[in-house]
N, C-alpha and C. Protein backbone atom coordinates (compact mmCIF):
# COMPACT_ATOMS: atom_id res chain seq x y z
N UNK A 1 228.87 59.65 29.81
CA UNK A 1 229.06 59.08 28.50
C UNK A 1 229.26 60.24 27.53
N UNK A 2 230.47 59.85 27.01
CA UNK A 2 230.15 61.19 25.82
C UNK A 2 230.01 60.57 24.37
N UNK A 3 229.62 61.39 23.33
CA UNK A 3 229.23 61.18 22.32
C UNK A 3 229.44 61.97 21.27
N UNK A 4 230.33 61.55 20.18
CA UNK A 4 230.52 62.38 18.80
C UNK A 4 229.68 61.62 18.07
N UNK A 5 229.13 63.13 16.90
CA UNK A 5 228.52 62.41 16.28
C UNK A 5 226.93 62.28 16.21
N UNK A 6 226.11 62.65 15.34
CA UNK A 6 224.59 62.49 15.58
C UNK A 6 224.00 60.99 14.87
N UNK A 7 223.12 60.84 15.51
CA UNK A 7 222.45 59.72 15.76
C UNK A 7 222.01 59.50 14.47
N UNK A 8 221.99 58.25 13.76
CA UNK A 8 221.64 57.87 12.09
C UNK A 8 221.43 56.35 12.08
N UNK A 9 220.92 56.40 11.06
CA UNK A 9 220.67 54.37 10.69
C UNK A 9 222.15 54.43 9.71
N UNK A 10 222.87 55.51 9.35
CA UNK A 10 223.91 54.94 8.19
C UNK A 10 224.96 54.99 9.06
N UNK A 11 224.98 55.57 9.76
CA UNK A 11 226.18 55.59 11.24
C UNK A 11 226.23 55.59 12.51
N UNK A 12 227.23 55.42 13.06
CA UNK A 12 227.07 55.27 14.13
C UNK A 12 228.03 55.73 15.00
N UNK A 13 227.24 56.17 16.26
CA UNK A 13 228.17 57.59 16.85
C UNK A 13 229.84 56.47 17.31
N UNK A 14 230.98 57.38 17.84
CA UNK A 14 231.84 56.76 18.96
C UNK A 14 231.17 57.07 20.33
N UNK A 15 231.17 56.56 21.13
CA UNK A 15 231.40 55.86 22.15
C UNK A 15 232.39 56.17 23.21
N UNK A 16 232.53 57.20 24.10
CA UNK A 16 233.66 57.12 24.99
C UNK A 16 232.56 56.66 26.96
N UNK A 17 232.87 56.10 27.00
CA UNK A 17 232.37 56.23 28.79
C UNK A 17 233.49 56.74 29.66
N UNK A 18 233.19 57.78 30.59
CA UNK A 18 234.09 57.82 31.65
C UNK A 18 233.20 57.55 32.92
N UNK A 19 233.62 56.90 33.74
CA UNK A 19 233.68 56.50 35.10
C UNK A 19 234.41 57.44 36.02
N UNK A 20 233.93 57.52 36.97
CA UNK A 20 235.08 58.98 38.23
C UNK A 20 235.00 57.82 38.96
N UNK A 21 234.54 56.85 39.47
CA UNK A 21 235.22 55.86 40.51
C UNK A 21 235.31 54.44 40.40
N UNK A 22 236.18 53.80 41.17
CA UNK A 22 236.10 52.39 40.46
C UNK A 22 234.98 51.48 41.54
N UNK A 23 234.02 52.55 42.33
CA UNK A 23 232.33 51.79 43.14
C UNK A 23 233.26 50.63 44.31
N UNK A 24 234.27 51.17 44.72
CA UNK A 24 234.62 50.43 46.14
C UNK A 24 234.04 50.17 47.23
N UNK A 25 232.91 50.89 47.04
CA UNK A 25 231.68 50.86 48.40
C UNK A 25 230.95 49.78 47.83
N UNK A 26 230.82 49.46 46.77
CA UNK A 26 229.52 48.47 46.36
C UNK A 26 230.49 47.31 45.88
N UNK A 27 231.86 47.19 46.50
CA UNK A 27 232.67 45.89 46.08
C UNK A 27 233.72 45.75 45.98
N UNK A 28 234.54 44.66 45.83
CA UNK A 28 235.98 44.93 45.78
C UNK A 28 236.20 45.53 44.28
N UNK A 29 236.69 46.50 44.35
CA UNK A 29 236.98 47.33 43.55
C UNK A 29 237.53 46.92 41.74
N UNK A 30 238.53 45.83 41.85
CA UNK A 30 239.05 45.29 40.71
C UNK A 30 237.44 44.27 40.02
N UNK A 31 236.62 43.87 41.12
CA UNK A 31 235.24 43.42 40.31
C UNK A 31 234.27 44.71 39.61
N UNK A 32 234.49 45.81 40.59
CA UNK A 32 233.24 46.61 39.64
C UNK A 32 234.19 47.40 38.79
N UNK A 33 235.26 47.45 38.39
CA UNK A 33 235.90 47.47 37.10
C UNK A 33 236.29 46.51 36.01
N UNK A 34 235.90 45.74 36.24
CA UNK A 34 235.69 44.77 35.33
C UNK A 34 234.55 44.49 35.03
N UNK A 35 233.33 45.09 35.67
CA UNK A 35 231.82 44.64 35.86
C UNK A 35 231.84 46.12 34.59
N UNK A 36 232.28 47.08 34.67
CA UNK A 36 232.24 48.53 33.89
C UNK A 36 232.83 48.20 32.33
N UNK A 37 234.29 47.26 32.56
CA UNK A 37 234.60 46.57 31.47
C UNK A 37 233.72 46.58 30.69
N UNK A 38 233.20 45.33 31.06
CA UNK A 38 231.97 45.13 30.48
C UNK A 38 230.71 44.96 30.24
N UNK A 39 230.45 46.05 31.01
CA UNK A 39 229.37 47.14 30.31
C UNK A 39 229.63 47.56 29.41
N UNK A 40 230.85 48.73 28.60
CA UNK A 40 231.33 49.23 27.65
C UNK A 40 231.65 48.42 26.62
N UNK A 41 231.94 47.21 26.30
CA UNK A 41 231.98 45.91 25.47
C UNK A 41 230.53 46.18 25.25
N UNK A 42 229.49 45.43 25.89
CA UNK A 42 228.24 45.31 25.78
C UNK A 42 227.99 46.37 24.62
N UNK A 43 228.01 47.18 25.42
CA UNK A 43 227.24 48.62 24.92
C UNK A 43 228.17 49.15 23.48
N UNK A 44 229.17 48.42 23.37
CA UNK A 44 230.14 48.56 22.21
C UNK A 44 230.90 50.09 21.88
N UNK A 45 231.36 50.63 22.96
CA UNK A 45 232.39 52.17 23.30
C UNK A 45 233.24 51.56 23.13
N UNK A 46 233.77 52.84 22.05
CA UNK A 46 234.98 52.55 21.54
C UNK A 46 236.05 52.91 22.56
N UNK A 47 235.57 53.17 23.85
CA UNK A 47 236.71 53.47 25.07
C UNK A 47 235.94 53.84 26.33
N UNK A 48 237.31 53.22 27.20
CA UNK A 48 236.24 53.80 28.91
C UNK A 48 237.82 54.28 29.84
N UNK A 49 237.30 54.94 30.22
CA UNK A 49 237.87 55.77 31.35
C UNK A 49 237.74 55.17 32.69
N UNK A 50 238.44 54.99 33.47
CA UNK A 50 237.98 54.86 34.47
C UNK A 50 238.85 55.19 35.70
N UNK A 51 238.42 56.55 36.32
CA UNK A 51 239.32 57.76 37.09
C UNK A 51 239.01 56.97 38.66
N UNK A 52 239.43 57.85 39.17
CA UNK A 52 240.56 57.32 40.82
C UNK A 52 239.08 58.17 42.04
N UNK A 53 238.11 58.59 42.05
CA UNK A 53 237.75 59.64 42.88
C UNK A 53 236.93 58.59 43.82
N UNK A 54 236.99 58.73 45.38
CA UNK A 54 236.40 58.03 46.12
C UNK A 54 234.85 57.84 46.04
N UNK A 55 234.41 56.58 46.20
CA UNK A 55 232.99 56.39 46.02
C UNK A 55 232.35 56.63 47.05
N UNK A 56 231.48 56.97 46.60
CA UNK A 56 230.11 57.50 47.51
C UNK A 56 230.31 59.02 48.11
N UNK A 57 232.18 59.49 47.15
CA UNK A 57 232.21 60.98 48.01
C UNK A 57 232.27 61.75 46.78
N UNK A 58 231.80 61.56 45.73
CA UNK A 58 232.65 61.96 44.06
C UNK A 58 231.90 64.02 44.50
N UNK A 59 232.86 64.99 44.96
CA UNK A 59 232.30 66.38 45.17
C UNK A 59 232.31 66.65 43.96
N UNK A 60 231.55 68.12 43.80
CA UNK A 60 231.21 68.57 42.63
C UNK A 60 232.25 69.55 42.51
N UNK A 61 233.38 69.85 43.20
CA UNK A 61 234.44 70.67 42.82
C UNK A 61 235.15 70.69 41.24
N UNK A 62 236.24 71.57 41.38
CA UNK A 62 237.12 71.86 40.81
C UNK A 62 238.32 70.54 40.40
N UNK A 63 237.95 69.21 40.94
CA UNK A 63 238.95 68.44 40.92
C UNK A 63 238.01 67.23 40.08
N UNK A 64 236.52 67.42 40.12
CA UNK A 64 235.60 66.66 39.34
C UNK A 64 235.57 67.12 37.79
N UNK A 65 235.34 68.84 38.02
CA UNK A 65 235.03 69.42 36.76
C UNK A 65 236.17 69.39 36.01
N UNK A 66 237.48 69.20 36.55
CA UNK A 66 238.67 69.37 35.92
C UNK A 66 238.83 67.58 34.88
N UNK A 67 238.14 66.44 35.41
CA UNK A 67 238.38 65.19 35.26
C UNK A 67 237.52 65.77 33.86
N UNK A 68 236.33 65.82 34.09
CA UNK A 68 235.49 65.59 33.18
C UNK A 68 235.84 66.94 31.99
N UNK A 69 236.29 67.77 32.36
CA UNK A 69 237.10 69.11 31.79
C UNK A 69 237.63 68.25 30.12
N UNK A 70 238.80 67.56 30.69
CA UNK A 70 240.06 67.23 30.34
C UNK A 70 239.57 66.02 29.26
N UNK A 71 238.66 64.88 29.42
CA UNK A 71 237.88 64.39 28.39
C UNK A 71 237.69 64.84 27.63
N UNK A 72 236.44 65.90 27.86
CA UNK A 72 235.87 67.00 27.26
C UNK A 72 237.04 67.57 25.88
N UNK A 73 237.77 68.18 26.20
CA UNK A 73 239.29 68.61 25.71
C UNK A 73 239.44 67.66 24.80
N UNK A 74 239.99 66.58 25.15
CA UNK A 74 240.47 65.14 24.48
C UNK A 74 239.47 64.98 23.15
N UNK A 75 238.29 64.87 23.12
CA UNK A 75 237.49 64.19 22.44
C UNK A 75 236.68 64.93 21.58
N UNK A 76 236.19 66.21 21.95
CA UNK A 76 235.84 67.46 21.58
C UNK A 76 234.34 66.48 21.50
N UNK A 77 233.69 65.95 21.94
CA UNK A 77 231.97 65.37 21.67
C UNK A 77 231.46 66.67 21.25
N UNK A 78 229.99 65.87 20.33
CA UNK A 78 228.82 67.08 20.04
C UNK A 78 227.95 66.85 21.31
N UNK A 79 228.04 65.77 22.14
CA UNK A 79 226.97 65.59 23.39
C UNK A 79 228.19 64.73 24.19
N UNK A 80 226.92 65.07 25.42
CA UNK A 80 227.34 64.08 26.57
C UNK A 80 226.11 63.77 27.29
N UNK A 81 226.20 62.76 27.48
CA UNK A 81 224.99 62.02 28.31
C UNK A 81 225.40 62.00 29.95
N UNK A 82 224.53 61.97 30.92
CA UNK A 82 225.17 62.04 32.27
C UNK A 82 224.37 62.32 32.89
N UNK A 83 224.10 61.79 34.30
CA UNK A 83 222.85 61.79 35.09
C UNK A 83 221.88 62.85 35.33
N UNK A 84 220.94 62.39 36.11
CA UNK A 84 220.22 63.58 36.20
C UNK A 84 220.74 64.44 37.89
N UNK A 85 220.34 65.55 37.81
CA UNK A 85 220.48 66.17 39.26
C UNK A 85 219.38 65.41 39.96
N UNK A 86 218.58 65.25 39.79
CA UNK A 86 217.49 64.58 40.88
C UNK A 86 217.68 63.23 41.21
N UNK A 87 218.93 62.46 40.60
CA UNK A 87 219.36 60.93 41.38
C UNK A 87 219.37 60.97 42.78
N UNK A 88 218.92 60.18 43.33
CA UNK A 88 219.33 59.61 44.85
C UNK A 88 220.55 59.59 45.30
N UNK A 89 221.31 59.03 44.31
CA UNK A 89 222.61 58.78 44.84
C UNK A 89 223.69 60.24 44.20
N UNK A 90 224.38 59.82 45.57
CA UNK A 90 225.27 61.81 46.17
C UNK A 90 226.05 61.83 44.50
N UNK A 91 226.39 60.47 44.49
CA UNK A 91 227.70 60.57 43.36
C UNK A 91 227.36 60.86 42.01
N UNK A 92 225.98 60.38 41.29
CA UNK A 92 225.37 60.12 40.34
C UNK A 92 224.59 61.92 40.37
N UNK A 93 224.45 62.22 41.42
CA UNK A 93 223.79 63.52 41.49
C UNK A 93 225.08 65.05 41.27
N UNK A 94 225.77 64.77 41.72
CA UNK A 94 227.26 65.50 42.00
C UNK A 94 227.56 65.40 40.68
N UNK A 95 227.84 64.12 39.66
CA UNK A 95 228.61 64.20 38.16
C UNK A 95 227.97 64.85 37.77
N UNK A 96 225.84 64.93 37.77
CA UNK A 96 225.25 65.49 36.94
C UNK A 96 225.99 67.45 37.02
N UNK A 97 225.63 67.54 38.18
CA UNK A 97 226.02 69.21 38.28
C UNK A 97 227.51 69.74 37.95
N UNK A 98 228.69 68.33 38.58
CA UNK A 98 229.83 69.26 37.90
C UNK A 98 229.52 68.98 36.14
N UNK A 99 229.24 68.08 35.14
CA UNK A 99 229.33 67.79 34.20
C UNK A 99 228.71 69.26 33.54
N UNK A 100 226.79 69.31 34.25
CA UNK A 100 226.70 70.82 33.47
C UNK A 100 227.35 71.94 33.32
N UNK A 101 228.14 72.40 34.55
CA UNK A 101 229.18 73.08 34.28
C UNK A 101 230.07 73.36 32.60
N UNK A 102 229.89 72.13 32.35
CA UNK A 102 230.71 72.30 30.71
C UNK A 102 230.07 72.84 29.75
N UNK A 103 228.77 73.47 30.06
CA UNK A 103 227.45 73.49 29.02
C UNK A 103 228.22 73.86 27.58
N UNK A 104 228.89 75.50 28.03
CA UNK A 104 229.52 75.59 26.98
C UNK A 104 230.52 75.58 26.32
N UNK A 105 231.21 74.50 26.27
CA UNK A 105 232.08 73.93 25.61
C UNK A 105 231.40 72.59 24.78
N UNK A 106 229.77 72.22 24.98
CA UNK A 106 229.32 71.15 24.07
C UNK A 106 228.43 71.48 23.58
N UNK A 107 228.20 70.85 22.43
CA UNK A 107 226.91 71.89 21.65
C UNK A 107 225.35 71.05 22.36
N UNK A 108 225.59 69.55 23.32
CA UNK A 108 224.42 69.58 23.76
C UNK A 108 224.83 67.95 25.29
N UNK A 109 224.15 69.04 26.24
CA UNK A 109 224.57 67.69 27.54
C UNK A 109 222.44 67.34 27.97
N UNK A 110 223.05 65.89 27.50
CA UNK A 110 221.74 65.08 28.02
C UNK A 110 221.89 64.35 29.19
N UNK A 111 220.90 64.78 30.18
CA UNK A 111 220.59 64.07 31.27
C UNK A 111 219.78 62.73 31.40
N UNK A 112 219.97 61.85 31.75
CA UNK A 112 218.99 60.28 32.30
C UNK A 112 218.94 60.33 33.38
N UNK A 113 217.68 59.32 33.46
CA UNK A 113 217.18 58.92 35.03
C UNK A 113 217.76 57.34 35.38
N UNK A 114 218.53 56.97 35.94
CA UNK A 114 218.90 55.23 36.23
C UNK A 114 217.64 55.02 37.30
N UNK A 115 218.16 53.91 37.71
CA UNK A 115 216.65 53.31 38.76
C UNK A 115 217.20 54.23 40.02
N UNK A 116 218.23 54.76 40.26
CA UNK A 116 218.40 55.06 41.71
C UNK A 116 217.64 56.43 41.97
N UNK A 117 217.01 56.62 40.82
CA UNK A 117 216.14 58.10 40.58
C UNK A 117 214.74 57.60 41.88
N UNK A 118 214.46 56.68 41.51
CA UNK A 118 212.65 56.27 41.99
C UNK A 118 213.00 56.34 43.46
């Protein structure tokens, strides 16, 4: 998730989500992009991404850091939100480490725990 913008009661940040896969392991694929849809509705982002990289294999290369690179670029965020390294899951664990990679190019990357942490 990235984020321009600091946190206020008089405003309110934008909103971009990017996604690296469309979760073909956990479904037919056109449902958990539409299930991501809307999530981002919900959650009210003013935009979502949602990139091509196989699920359950998302590496922490040069072809991850370049996805999340190129956002980065696009949008110029003051943060980005994005998993923690200690997730369970390979993919959720992999975004966290290529994402830090960007440290400096953002003035601040926050990590979360989802349930696949426990």
């Amino acid at each position: 998730m990235l984020r321009n913008a600091s946190l206020s009661q008089t405003r309110s940040d934008d909103v971009h989500l990017l996604v690296l896969s469309k979760g073909e392991a956990g479904g037919p694929s056109d449902k958990r992009v539409s299930e991501c849809k809307k999530a981002a509705q919900i959650l009210g982002a003013d935009s979502i991404t949602i990139e091509n990289l196989k699920d359950r294999m998302i590496p922490t290369d040069f072809q991850t850091i370049e996805l999340i690179q190129a956002k980065v670029n696009a949008l110029q965020p003051d943060r980005i939100y994005t998993h923690s390294p200690h997730d369970n899951h390979q993919d959720h664990r992999n975004t966290a480490l290529a994402t830090m990679t960007l440290y400096r190019h953002v003035n601040d990357i926050f990590l979360y725990e989802s349930p696949s942490v426990y």
